[in-house]
PDB file of N, CA and C in Angstrom:
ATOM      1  N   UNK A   1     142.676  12.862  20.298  1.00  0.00           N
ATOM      2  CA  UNK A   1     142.113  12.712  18.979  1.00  0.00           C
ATOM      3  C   UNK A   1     143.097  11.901  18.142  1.00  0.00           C
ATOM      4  N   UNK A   2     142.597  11.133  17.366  1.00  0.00           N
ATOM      5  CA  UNK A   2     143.251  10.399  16.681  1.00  0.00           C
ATOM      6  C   UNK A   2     143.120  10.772  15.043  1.00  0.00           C
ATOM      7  N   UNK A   3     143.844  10.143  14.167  1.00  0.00           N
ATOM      8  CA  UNK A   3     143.639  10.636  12.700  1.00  0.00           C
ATOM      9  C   UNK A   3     144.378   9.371  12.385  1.00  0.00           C
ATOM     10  N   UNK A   4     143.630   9.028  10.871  1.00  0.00           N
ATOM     11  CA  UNK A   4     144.178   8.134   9.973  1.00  0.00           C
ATOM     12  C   UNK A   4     143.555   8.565   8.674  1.00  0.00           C
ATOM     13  N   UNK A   5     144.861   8.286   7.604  1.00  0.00           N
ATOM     14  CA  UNK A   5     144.476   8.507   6.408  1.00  0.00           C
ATOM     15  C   UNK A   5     144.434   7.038   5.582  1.00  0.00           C
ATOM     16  N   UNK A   6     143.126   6.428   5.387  1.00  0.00           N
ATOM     17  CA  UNK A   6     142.970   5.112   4.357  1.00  0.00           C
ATOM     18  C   UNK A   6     143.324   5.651   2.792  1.00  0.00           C
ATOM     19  N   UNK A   7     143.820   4.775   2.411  1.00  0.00           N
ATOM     20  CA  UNK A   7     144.502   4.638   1.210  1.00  0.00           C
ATOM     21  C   UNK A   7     143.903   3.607   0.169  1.00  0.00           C
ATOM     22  N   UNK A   8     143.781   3.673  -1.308  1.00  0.00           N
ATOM     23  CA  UNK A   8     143.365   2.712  -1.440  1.00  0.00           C
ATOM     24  C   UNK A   8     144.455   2.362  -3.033  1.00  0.00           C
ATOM     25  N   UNK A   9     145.137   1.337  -2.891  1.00  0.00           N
ATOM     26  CA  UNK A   9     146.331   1.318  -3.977  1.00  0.00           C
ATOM     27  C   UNK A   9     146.012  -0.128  -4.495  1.00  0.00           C
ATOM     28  N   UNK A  10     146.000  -0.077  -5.822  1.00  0.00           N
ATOM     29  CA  UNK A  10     145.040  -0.824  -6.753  1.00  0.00           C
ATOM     30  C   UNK A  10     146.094  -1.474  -7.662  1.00  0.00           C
ATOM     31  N   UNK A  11     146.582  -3.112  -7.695  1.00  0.00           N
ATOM     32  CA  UNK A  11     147.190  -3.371  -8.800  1.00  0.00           C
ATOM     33  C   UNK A  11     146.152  -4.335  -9.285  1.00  0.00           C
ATOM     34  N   UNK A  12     146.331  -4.814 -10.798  1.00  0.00           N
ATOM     35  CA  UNK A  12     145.360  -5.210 -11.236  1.00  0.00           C
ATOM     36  C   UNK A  12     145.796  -6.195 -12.568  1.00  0.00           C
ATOM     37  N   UNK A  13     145.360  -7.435 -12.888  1.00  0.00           N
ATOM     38  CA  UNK A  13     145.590  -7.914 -13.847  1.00  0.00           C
ATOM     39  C   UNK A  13     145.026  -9.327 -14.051  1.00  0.00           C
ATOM     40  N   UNK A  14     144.322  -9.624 -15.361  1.00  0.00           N
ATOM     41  CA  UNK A  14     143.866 -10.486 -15.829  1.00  0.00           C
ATOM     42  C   UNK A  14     144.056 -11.981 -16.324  1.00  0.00           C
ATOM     43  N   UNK A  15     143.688 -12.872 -16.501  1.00  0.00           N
ATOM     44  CA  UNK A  15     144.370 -14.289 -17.063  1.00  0.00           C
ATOM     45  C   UNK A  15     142.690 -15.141 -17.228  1.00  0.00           C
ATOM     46  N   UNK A  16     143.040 -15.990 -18.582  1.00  0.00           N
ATOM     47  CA  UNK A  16     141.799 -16.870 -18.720  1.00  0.00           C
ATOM     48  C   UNK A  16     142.664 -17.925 -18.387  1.00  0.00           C
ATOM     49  N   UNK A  17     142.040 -18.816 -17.624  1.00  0.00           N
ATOM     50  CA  UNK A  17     142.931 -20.258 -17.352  1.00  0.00           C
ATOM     51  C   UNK A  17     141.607 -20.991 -17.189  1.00  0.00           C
ATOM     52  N   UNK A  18     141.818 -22.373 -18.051  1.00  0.00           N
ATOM     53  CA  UNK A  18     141.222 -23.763 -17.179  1.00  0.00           C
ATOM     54  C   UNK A  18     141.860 -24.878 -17.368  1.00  0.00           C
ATOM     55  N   UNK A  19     141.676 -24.638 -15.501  1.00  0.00           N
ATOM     56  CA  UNK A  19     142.873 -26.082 -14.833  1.00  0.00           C
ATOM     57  C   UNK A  19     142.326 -27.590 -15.296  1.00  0.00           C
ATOM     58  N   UNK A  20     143.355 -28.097 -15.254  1.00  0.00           N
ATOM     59  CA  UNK A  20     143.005 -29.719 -15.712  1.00  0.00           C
ATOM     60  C   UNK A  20     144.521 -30.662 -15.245  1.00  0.00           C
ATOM     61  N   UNK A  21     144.210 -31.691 -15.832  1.00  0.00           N
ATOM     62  CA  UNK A  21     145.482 -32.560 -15.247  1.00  0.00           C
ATOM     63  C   UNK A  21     146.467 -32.304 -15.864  1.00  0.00           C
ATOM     64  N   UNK A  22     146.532 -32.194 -17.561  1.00  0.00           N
ATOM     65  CA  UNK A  22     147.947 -31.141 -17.732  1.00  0.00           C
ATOM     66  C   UNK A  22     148.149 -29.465 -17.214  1.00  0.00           C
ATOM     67  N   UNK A  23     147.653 -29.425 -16.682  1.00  0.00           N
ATOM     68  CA  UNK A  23     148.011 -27.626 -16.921  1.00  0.00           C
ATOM     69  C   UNK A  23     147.072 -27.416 -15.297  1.00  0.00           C
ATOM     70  N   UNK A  24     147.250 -27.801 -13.874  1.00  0.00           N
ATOM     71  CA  UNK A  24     146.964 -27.685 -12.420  1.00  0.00           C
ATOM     72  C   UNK A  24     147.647 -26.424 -12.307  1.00  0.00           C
ATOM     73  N   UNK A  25     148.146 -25.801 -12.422  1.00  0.00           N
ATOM     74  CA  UNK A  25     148.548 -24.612 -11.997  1.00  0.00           C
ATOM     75  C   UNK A  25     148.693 -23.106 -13.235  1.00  0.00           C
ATOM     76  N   UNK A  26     149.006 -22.445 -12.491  1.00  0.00           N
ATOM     77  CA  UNK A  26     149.037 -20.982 -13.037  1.00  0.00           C
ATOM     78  C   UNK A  26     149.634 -19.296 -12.151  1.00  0.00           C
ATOM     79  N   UNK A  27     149.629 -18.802 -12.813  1.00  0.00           N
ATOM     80  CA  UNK A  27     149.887 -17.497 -11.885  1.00  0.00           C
ATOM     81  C   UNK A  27     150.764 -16.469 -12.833  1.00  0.00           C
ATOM     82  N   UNK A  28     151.182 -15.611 -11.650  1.00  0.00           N
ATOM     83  CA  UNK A  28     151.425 -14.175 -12.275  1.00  0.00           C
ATOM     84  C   UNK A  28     152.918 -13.865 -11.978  1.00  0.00           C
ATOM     85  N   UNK A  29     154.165 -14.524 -12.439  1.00  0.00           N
ATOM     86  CA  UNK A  29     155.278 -14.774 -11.930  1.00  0.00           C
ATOM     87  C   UNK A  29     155.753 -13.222 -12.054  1.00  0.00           C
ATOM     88  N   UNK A  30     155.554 -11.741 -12.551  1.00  0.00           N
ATOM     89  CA  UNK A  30     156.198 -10.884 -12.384  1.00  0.00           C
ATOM     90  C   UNK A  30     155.158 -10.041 -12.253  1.00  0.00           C
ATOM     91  N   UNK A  31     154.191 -10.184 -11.347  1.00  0.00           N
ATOM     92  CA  UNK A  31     152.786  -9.645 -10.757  1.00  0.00           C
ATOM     93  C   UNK A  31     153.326  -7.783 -10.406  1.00  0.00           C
ATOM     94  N   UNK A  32     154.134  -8.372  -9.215  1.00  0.00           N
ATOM     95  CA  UNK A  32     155.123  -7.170  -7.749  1.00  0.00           C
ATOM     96  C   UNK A  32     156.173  -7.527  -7.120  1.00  0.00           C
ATOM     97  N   UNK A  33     157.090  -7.021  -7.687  1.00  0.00           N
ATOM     98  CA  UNK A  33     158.051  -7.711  -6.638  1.00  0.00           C
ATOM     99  C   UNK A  33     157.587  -7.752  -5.287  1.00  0.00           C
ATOM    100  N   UNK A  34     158.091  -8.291  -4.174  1.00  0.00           N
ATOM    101  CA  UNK A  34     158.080  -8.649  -2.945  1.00  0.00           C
ATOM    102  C   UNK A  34     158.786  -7.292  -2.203  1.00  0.00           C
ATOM    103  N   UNK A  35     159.668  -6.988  -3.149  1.00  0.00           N
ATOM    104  CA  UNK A  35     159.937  -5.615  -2.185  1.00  0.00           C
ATOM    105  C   UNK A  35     159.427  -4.025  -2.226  1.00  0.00           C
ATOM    106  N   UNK A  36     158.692  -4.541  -3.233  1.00  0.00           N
ATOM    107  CA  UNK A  36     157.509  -3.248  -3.323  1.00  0.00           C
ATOM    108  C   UNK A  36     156.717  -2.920  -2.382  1.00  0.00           C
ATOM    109  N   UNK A  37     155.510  -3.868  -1.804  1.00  0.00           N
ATOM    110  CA  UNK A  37     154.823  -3.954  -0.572  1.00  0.00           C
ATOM    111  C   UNK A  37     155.252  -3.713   0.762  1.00  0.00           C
ATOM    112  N   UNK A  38     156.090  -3.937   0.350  1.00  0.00           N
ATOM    113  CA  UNK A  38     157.375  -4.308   2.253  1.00  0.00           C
ATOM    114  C   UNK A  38     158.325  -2.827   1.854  1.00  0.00           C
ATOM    115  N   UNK A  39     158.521  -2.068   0.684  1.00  0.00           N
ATOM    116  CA  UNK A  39     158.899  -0.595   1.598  1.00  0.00           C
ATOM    117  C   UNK A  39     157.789   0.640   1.969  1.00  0.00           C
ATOM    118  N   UNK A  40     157.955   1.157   2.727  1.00  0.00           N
ATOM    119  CA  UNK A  40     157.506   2.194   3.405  1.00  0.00           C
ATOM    120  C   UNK A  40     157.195   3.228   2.454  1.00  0.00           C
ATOM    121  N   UNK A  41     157.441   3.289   1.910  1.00  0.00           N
ATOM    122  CA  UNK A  41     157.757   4.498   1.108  1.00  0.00           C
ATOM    123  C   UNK A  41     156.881   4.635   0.213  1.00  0.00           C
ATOM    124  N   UNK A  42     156.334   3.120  -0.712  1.00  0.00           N
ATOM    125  CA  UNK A  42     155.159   2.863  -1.760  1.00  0.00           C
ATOM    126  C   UNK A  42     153.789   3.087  -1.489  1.00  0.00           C
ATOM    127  N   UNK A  43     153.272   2.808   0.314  1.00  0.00           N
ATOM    128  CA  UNK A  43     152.623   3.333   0.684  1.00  0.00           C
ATOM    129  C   UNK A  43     151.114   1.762   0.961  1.00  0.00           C
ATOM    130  N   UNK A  44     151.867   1.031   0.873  1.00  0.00           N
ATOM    131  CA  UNK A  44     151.300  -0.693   0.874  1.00  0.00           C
ATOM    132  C   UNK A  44     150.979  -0.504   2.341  1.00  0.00           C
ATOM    133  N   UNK A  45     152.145  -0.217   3.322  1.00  0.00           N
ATOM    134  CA  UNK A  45     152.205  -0.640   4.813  1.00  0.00           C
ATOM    135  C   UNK A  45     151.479   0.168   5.453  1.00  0.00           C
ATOM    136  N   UNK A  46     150.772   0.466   6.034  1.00  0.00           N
ATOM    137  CA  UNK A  46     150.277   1.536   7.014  1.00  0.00           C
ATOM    138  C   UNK A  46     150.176   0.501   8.935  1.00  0.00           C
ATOM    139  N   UNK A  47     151.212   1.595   9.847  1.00  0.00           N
ATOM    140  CA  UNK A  47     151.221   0.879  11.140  1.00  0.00           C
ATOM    141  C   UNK A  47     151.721  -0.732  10.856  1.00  0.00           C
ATOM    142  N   UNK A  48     152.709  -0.541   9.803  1.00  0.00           N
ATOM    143  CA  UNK A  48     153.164  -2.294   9.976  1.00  0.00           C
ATOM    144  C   UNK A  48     152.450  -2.954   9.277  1.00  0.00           C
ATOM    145  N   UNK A  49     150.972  -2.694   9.059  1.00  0.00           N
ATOM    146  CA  UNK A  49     150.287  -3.571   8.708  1.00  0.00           C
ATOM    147  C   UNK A  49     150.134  -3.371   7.052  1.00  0.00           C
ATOM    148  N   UNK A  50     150.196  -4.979   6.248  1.00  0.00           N
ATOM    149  CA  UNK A  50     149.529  -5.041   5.036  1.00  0.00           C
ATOM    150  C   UNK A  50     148.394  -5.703   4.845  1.00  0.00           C
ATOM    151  N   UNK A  51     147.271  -5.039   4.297  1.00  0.00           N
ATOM    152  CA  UNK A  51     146.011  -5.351   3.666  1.00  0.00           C
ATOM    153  C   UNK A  51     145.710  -5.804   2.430  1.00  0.00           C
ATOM    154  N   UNK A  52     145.776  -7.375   1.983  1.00  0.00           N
ATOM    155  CA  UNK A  52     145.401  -7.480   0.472  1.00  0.00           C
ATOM    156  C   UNK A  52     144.429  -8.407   0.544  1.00  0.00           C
ATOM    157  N   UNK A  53     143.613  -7.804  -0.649  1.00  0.00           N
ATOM    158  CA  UNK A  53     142.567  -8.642  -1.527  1.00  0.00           C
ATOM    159  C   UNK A  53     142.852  -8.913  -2.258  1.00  0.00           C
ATOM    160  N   UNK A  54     141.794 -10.164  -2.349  1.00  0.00           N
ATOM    161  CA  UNK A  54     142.740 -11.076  -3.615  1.00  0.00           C
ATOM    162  C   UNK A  54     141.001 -11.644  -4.220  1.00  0.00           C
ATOM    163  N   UNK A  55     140.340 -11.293  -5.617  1.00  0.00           N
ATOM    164  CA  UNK A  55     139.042 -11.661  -5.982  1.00  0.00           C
ATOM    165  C   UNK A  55     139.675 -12.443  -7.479  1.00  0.00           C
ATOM    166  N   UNK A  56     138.917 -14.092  -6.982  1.00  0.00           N
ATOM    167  CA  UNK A  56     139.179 -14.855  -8.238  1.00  0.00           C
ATOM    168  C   UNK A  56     137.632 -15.208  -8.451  1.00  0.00           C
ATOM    169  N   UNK A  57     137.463 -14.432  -9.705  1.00  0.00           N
ATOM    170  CA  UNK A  57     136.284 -14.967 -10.328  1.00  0.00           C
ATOM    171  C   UNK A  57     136.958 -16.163 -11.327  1.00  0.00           C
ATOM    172  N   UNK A  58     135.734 -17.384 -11.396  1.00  0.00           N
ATOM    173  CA  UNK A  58     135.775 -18.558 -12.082  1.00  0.00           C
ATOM    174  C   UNK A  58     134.598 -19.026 -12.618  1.00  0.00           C
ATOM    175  N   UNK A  59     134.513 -19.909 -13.816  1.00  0.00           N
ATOM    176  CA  UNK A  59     133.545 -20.560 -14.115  1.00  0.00           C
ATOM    177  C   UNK A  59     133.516 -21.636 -14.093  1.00  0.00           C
ATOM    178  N   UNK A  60     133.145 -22.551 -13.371  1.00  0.00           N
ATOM    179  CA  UNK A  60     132.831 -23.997 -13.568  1.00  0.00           C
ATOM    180  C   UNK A  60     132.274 -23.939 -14.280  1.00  0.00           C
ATOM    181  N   UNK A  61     132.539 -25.641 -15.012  1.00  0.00           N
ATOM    182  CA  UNK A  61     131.652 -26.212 -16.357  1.00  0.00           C
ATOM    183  C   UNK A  61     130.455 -26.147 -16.570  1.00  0.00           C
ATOM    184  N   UNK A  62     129.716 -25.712 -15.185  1.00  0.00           N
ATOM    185  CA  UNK A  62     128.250 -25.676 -15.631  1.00  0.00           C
ATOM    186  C   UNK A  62     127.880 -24.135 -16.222  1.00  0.00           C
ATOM    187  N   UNK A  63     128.832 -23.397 -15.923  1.00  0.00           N
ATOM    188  CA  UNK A  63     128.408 -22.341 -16.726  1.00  0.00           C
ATOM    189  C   UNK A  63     128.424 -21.460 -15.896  1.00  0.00           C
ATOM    190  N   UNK A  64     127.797 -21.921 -14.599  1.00  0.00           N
ATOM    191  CA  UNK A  64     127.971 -20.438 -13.197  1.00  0.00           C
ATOM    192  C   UNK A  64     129.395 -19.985 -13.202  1.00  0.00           C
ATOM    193  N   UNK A  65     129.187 -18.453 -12.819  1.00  0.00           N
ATOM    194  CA  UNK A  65     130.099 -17.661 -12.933  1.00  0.00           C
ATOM    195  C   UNK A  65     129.831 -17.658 -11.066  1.00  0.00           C
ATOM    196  N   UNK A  66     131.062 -17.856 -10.489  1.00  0.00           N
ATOM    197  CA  UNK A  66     131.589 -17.597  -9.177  1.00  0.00           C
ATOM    198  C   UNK A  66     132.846 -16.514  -8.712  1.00  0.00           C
ATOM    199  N   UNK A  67     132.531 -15.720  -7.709  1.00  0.00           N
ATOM    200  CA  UNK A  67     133.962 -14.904  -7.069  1.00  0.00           C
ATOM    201  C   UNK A  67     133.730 -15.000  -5.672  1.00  0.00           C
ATOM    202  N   UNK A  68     135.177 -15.496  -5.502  1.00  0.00           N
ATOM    203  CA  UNK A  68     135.706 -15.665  -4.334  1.00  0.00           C
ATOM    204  C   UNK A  68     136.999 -15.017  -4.309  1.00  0.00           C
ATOM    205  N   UNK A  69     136.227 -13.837  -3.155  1.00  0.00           N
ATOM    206  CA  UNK A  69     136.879 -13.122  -2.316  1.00  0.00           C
ATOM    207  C   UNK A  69     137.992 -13.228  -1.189  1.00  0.00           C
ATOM    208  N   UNK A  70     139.301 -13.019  -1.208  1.00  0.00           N
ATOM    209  CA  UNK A  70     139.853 -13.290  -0.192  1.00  0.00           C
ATOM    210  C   UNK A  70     140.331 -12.090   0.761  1.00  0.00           C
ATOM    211  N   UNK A  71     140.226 -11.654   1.718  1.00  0.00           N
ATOM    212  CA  UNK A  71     141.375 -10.972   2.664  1.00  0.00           C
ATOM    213  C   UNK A  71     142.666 -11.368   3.255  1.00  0.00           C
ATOM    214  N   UNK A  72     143.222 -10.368   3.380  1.00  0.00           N
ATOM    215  CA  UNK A  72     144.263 -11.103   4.704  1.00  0.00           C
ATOM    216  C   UNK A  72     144.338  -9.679   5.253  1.00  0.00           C
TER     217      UNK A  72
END
């Protein structure tokens, strides 16, 4: 018999951005540190493995509202 306990650990945070030729980039420079995920202890890793989603909703100019979903 086997057992696993799924977890589900939620960080979360917002930004309005629209990209253009001054301003191509963006992001969340003090989002998580890097060594948050990667100890054991926070509860990120299960069997080695990390699971993140990553959902960027956007609006193009026409007005549609789009989300794109990522895994890894």
């Amino acid at each position: 018999m086997s057992m696993f306990c799924k977890l589900n650990l939620t960080l979360h945070a917002e930004t309005q951005h629209q990209f253009s030729a001054k301003h191509p980039d963006w992001g969340f420079w003090n989002f998580i540190p890097l060594s948050e995920p990667r100890d054991p202890d926070r509860g990120f890793l299960l069997d080695d493995t990390l699971i993140e989603e990553d959902v960027f909703p956007f609006r193009p100019l026409n007005g549609l509202v789009v989300t794109l979903s990522v895994d890894f």
